[in-house]
Protein backbone atom coordinates (compact mmCIF):
# COMPACT_ATOMS: atom_id res chain seq x y z
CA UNK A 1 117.42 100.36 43.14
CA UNK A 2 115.67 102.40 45.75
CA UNK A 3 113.46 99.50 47.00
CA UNK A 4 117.30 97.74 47.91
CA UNK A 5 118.46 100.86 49.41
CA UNK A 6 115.62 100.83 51.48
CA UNK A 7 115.30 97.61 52.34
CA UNK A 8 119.26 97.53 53.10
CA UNK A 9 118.39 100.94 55.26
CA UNK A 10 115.90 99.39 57.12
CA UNK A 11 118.11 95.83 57.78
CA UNK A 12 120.95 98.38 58.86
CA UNK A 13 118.80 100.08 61.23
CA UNK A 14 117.27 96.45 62.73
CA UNK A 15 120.91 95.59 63.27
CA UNK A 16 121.98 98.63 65.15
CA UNK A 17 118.65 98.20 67.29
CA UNK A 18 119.56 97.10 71.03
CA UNK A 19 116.62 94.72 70.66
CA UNK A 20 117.71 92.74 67.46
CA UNK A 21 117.67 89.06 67.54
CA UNK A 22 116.28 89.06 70.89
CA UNK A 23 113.14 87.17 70.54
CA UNK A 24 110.26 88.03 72.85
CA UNK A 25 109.36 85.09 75.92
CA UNK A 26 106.84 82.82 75.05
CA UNK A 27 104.86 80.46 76.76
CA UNK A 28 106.93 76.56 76.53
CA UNK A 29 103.43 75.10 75.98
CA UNK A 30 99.70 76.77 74.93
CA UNK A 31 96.07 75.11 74.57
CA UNK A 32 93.09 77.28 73.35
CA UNK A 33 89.91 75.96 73.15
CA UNK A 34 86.43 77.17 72.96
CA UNK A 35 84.83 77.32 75.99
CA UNK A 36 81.10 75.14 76.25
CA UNK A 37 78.15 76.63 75.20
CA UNK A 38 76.34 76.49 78.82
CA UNK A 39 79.90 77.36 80.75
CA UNK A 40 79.16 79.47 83.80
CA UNK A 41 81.97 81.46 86.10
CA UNK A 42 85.16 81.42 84.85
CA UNK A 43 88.48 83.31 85.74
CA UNK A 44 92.49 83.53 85.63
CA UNK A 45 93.67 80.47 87.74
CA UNK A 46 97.65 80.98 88.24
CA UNK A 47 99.77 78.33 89.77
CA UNK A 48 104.11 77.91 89.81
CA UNK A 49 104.40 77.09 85.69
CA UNK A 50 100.90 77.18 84.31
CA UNK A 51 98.13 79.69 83.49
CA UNK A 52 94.90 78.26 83.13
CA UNK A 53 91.90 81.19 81.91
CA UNK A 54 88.41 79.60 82.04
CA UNK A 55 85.68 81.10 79.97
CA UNK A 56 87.17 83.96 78.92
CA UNK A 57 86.49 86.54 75.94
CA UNK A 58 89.46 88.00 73.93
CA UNK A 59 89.08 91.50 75.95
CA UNK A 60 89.19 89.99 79.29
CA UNK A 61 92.34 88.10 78.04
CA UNK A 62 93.57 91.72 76.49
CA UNK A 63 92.59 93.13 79.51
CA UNK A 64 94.74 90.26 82.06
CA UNK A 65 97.69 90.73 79.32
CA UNK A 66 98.07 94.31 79.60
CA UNK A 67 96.75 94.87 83.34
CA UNK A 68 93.63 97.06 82.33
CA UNK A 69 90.44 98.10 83.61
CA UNK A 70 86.96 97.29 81.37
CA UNK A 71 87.47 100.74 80.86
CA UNK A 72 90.04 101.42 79.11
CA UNK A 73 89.84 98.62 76.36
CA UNK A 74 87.45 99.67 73.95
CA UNK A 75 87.13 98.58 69.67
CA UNK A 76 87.22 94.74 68.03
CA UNK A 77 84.19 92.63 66.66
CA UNK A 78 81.37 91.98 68.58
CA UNK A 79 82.90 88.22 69.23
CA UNK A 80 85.55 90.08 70.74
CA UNK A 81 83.34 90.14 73.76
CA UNK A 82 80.76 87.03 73.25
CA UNK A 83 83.24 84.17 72.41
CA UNK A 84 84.57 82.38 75.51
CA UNK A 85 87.62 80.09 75.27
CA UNK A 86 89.52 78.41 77.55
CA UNK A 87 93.35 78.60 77.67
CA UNK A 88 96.36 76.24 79.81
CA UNK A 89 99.85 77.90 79.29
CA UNK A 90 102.56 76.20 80.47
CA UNK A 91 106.02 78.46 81.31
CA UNK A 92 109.10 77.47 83.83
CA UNK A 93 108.22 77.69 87.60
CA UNK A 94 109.96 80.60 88.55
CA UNK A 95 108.89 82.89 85.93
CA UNK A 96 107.39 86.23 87.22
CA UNK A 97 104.10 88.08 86.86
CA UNK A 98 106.48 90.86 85.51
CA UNK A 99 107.72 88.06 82.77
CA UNK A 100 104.64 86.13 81.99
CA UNK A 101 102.75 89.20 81.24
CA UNK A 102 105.30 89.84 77.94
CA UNK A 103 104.52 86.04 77.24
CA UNK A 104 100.38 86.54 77.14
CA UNK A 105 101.18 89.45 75.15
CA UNK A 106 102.74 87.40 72.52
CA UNK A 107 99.86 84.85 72.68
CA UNK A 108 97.36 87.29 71.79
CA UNK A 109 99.48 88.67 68.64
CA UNK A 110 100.42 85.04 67.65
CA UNK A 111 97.08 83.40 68.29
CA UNK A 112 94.42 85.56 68.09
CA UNK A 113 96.56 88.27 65.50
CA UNK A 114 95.84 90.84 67.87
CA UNK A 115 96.48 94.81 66.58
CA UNK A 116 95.59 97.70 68.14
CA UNK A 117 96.54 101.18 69.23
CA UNK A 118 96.60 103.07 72.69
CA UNK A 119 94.71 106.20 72.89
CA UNK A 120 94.29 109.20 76.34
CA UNK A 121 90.30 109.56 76.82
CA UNK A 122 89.00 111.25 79.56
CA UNK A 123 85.73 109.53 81.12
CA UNK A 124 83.65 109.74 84.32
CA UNK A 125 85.14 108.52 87.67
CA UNK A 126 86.28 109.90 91.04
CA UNK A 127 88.83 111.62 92.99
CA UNK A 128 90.02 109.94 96.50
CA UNK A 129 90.88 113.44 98.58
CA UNK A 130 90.74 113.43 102.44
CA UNK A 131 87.67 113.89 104.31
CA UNK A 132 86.83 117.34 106.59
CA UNK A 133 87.81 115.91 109.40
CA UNK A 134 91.11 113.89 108.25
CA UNK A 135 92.01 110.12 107.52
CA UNK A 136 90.95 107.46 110.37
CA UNK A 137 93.95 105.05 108.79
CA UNK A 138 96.22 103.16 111.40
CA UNK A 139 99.59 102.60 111.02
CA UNK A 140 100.72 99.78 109.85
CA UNK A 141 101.29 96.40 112.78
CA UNK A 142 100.89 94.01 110.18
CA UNK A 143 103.63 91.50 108.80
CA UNK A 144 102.35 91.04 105.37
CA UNK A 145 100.92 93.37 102.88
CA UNK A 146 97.67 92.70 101.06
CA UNK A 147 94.36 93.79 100.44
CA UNK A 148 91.35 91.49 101.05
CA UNK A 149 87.52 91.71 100.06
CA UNK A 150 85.38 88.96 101.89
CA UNK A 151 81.73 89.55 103.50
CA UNK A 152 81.13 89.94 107.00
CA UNK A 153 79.35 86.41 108.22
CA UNK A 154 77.60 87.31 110.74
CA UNK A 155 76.12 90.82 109.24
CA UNK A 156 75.84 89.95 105.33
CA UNK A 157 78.08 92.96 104.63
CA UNK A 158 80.51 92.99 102.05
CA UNK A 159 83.90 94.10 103.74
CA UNK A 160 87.47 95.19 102.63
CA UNK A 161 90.66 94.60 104.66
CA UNK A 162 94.22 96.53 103.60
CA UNK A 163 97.54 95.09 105.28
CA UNK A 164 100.69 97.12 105.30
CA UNK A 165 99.05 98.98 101.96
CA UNK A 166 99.62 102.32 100.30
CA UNK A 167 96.14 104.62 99.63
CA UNK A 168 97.17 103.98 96.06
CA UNK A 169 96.28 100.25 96.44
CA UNK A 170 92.67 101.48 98.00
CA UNK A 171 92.30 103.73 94.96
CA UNK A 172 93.14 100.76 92.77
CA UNK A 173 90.72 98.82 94.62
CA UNK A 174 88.06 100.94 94.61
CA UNK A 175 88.15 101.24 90.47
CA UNK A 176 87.97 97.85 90.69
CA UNK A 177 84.86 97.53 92.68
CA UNK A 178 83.26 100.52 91.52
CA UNK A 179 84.05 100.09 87.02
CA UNK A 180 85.40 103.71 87.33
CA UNK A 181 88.75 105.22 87.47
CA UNK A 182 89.68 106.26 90.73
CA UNK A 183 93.01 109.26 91.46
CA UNK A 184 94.18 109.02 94.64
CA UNK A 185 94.86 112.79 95.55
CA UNK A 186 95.35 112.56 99.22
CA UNK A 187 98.98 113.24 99.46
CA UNK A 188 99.31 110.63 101.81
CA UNK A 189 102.34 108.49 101.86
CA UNK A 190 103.18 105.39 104.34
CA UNK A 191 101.66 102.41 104.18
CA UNK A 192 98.95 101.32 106.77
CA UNK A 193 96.26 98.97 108.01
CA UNK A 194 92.37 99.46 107.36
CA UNK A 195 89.15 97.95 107.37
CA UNK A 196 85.67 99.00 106.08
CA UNK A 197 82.54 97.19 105.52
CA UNK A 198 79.58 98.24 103.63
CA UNK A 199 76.45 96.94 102.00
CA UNK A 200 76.69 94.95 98.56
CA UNK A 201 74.95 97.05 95.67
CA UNK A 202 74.86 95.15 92.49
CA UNK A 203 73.49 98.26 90.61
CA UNK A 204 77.29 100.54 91.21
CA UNK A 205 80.35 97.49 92.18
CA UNK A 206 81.07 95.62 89.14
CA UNK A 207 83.88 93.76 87.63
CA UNK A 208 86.43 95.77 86.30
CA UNK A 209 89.86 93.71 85.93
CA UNK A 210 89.65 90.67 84.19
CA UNK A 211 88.81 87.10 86.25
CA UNK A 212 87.03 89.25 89.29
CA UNK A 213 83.19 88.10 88.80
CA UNK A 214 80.41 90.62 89.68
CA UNK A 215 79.77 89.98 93.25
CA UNK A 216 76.16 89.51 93.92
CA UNK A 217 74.07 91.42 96.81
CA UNK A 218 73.71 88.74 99.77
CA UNK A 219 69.86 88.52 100.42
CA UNK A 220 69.61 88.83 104.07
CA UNK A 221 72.27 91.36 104.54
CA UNK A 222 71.52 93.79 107.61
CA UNK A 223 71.37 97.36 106.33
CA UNK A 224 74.54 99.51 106.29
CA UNK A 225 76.44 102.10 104.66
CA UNK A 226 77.13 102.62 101.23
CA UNK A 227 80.34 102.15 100.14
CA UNK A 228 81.02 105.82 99.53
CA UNK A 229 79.49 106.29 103.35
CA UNK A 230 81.83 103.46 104.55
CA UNK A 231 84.84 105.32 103.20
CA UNK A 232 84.02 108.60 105.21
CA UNK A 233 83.17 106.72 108.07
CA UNK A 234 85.81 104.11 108.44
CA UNK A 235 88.57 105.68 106.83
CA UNK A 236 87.99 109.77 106.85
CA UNK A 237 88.42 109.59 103.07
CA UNK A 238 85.60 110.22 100.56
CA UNK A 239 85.07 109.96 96.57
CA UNK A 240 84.62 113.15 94.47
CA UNK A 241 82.72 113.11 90.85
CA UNK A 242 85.26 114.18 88.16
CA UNK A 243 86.60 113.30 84.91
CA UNK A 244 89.74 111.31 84.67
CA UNK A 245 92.27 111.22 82.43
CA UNK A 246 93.25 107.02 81.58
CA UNK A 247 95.24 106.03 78.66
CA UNK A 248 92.90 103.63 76.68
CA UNK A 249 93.67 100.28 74.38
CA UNK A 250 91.72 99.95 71.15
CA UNK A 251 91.51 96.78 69.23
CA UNK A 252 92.26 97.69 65.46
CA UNK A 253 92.00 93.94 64.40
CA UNK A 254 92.20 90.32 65.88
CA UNK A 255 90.99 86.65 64.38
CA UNK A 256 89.36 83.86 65.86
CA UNK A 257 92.38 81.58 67.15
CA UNK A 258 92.88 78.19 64.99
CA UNK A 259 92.73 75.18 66.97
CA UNK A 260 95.41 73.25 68.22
């Protein structure tokens, strides 16, 4: 009798929950597949209604679901990281990055039988804090926001372009190109236009997010600046050693997906 009082407990509570019988998006269409054994490259391609993720592992496709940093995903098998596969979702058109993220969520649980649990950690990164002689960023003039990394052609150096963009966005860039949590604690509010340029070192910039590839130093680049001299220089801000405080995912148990 107590396993049907429980049971009817439980139902009772489901029903009362706001989120009963609402069933979580899902992609209208999916294709895994491994990936070849000599595939090279690979990313997140997104286009209006379709997702296509070439040569990815499981954690880089934890990593795009969730919006993560390397960093903070840690646990699973060791194919977790070694298998590639390659993945077209299909969804309607004007679905958002805000509704399709809920939707590669549900792939990963459904496919892969993705479990884990999140976790704080503290681990080695920086603090962005303004330079002794104050920020060198200029007001925002233009139309569009955005934040750009290209290389300089004529010079070989690697460069960085913000458009109408908070210093949070730099910070976020910055972890991104340097594999290492990055706290913006300048205080400073507005949004602005900047522009730094710096020379490519393969041994501290690395891929942090999924899709973004490890950039690789340009052989006849002209000698300049580090990146962490670039940011005093260009922008009057600079990078402090500290440990940071990021809330981590760790993968309790996942599955090879079954084919299609």
């Amino acid at each position: 009798m107590k396993r049907i009082f429980a049971a009817a407990g439980l139902f009772a509570t489901l029903l009362a929950s706001p989120v009963f019988g609402q069933q979580k998006p899902v992609f209208d269409a999916v294709s895994i597949k491994p990936s070849a054994v000599d595939a090279r490259g690979g990313g997140f391609n997104l286009s209006p209604g379709r997702l296509n993720a070439k040569n990815r592992s499981l954690k880089d496709l934890v990593a795009f679901a969730y919006n993560l940093h390397d960093y903070q995903l840690s646990g699973g098998l060791g194919w977790t990281d070694t298998e590639r596969y390659e993945i077209i979702a299909t969804f309607p058109a004007d679905t958002t990055n805000d509704q399709r993220a809920p939707m590669m969520q549900a792939l990963l649980a459904d496919r892969f039988s993705l479990v884990f649990h999140r976790e704080p950690k503290e681990i080695s990164g920086f603090a962005l804090v303004v330079g002794k002689n104050g920020p060198k960023l200029h007001a925002a003039e233009a139309t569009e926001p955005g934040m750009m990394l290209g290389h300089n052609r004529t010079s070989g150096l690697r460069t960085l372009t913000g458009s109408r963009a908070k210093v949070a966005d730099l910070a976020s860039m910055l972890a991104t190109l340097l594999d290492r949590p990055v706290q913006d604690q300048t205080s400073i509010d507005g949004i602005w236009d900047f522009q730094m340029e710096w020379t490519p070192d393969s041994a501290s910039e690395g891929p942090s997010r999924p899709g973004v590839e490890k950039q690789e130093v340009v052989a006849d680049a002209q000698t300049g600046p580090s990146i962490f001299t670039a940011l005093q220089e260009s922008l009057g801000l600079k990078l402090e050693s500290r440990k940071v405080p990021v809330e981590a995912i760790v993968i309790d148990r996942s599955e090879k997906p079954s084919g299609n």
